[in-house]
Protein backbone atom coordinates (compact mmCIF):
# COMPACT_ATOMS: atom_id res chain seq x y z
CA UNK A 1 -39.69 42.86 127.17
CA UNK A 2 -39.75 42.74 131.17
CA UNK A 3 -36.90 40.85 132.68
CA UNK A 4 -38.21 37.81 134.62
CA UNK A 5 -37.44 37.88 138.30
CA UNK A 6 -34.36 36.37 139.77
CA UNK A 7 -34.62 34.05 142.73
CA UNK A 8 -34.16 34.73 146.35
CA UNK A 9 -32.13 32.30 147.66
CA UNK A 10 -31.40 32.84 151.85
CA UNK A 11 -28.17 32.20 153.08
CA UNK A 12 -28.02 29.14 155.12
CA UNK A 13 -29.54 29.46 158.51
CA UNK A 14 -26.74 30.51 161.36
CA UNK A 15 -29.38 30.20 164.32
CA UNK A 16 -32.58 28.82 163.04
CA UNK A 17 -34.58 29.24 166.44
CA UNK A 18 -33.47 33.04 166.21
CA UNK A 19 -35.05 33.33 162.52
CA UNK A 20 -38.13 31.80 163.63
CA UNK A 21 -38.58 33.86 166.61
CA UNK A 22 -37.73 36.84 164.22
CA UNK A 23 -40.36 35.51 162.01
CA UNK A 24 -42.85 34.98 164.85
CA UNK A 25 -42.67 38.84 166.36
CA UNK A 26 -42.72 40.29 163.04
CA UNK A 27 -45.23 38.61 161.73
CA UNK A 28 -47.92 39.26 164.63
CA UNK A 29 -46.73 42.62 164.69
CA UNK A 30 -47.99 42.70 160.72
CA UNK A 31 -51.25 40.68 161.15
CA UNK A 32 -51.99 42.74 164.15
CA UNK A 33 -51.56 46.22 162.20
CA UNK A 34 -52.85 45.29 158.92
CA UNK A 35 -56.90 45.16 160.69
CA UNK A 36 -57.12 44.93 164.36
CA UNK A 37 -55.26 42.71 166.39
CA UNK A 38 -56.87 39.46 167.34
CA UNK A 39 -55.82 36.66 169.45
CA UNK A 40 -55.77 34.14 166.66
CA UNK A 41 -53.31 36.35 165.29
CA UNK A 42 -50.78 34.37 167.72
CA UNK A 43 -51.53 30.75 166.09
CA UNK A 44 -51.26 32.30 162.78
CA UNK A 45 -47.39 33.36 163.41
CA UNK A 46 -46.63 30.56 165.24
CA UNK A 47 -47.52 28.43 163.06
CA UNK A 48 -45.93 30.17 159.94
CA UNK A 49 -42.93 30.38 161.31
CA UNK A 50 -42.90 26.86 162.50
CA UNK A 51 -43.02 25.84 158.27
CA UNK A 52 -40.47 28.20 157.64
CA UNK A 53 -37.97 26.79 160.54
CA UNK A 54 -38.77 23.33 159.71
CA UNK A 55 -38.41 24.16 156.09
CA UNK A 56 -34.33 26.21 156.72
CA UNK A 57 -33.89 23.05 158.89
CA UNK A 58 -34.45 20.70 155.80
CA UNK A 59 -32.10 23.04 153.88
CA UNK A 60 -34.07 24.91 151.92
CA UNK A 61 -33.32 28.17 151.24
CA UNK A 62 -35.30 29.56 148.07
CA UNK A 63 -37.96 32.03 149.23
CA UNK A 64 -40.24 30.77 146.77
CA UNK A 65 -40.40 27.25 147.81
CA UNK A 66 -40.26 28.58 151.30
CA UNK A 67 -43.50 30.63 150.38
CA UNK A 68 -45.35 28.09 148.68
CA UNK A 69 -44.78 25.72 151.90
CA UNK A 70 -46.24 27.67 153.99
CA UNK A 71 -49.16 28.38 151.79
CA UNK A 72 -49.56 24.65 151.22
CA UNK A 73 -49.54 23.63 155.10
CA UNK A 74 -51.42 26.60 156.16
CA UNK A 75 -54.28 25.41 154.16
CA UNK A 76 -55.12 23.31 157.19
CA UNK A 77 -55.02 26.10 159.49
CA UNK A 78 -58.82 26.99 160.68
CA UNK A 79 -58.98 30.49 159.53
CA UNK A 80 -62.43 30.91 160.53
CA UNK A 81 -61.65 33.66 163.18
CA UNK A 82 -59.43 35.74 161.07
CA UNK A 83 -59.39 38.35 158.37
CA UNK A 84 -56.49 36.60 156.34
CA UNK A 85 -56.03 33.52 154.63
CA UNK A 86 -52.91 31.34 153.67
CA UNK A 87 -52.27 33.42 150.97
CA UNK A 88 -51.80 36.74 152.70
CA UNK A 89 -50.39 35.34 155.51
CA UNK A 90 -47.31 33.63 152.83
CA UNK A 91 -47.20 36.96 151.26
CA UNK A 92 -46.57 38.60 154.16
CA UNK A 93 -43.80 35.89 155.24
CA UNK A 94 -42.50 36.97 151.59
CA UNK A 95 -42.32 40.63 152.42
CA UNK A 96 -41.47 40.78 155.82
CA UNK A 97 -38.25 38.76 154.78
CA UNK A 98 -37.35 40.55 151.35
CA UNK A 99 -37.76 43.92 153.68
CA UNK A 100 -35.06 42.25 156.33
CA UNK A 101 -32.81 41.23 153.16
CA UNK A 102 -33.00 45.53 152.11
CA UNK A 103 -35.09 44.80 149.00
CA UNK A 104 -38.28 46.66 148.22
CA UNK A 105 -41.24 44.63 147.97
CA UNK A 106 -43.11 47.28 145.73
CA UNK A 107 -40.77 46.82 142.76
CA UNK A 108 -38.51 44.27 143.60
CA UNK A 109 -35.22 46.80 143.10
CA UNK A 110 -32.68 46.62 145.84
């Protein structure tokens, strides 16, 4: 029987503004390699990261929650003009974090 997956849970934040910068670069730097990049690519990773710093600022810290945050206030982000939706763009949060934290994102082994 397959073990269920433990919980990420982020340390707390020692300089929120630099996470969400972090966040910001990294994440363009995905949208704009996954298809080609577009300028709305900028909104989309500004806006991400601005749920996940306001999120670490409200003390959460479970990557899950953090996740589903930004999938739920994304939803009102006008993705008309890009490839990706709130979904992928979550995931990618997801990833892009795990991969900073030295845990592979195919299997979920360290």
């Amino acid at each position: 029987m397959a073990e269920p997956i433990q919980a990420i849970t982020l340390p707390p934040p020692t300089d929120a503004q630099k996470e969400e910068l972090w966040l910001r670069q990294a994440l363009l730097q995905w949208l704009d390699s996954e298809y080609i990049p577009e300028p709305v690519n900028a909104d989309i990773a500004e806006r991400a990261a601005k749920v996940f710093l306001r999120q670490r600022m409200e003390g959460e810290n479970d990557l899950g929650s953090l996740v589903i945050a930004i999938v739920t206030e994304m939803r009102a982000f006008d993705f008309s003009k890009s490839f990706y939706g709130e979904f992928a763009v979550a995931n990618a949060v997801s990833d892009l974090i795990m991969t900073s934290l030295g845990i592979d994102t195919c299997c979920g082994e360290t």
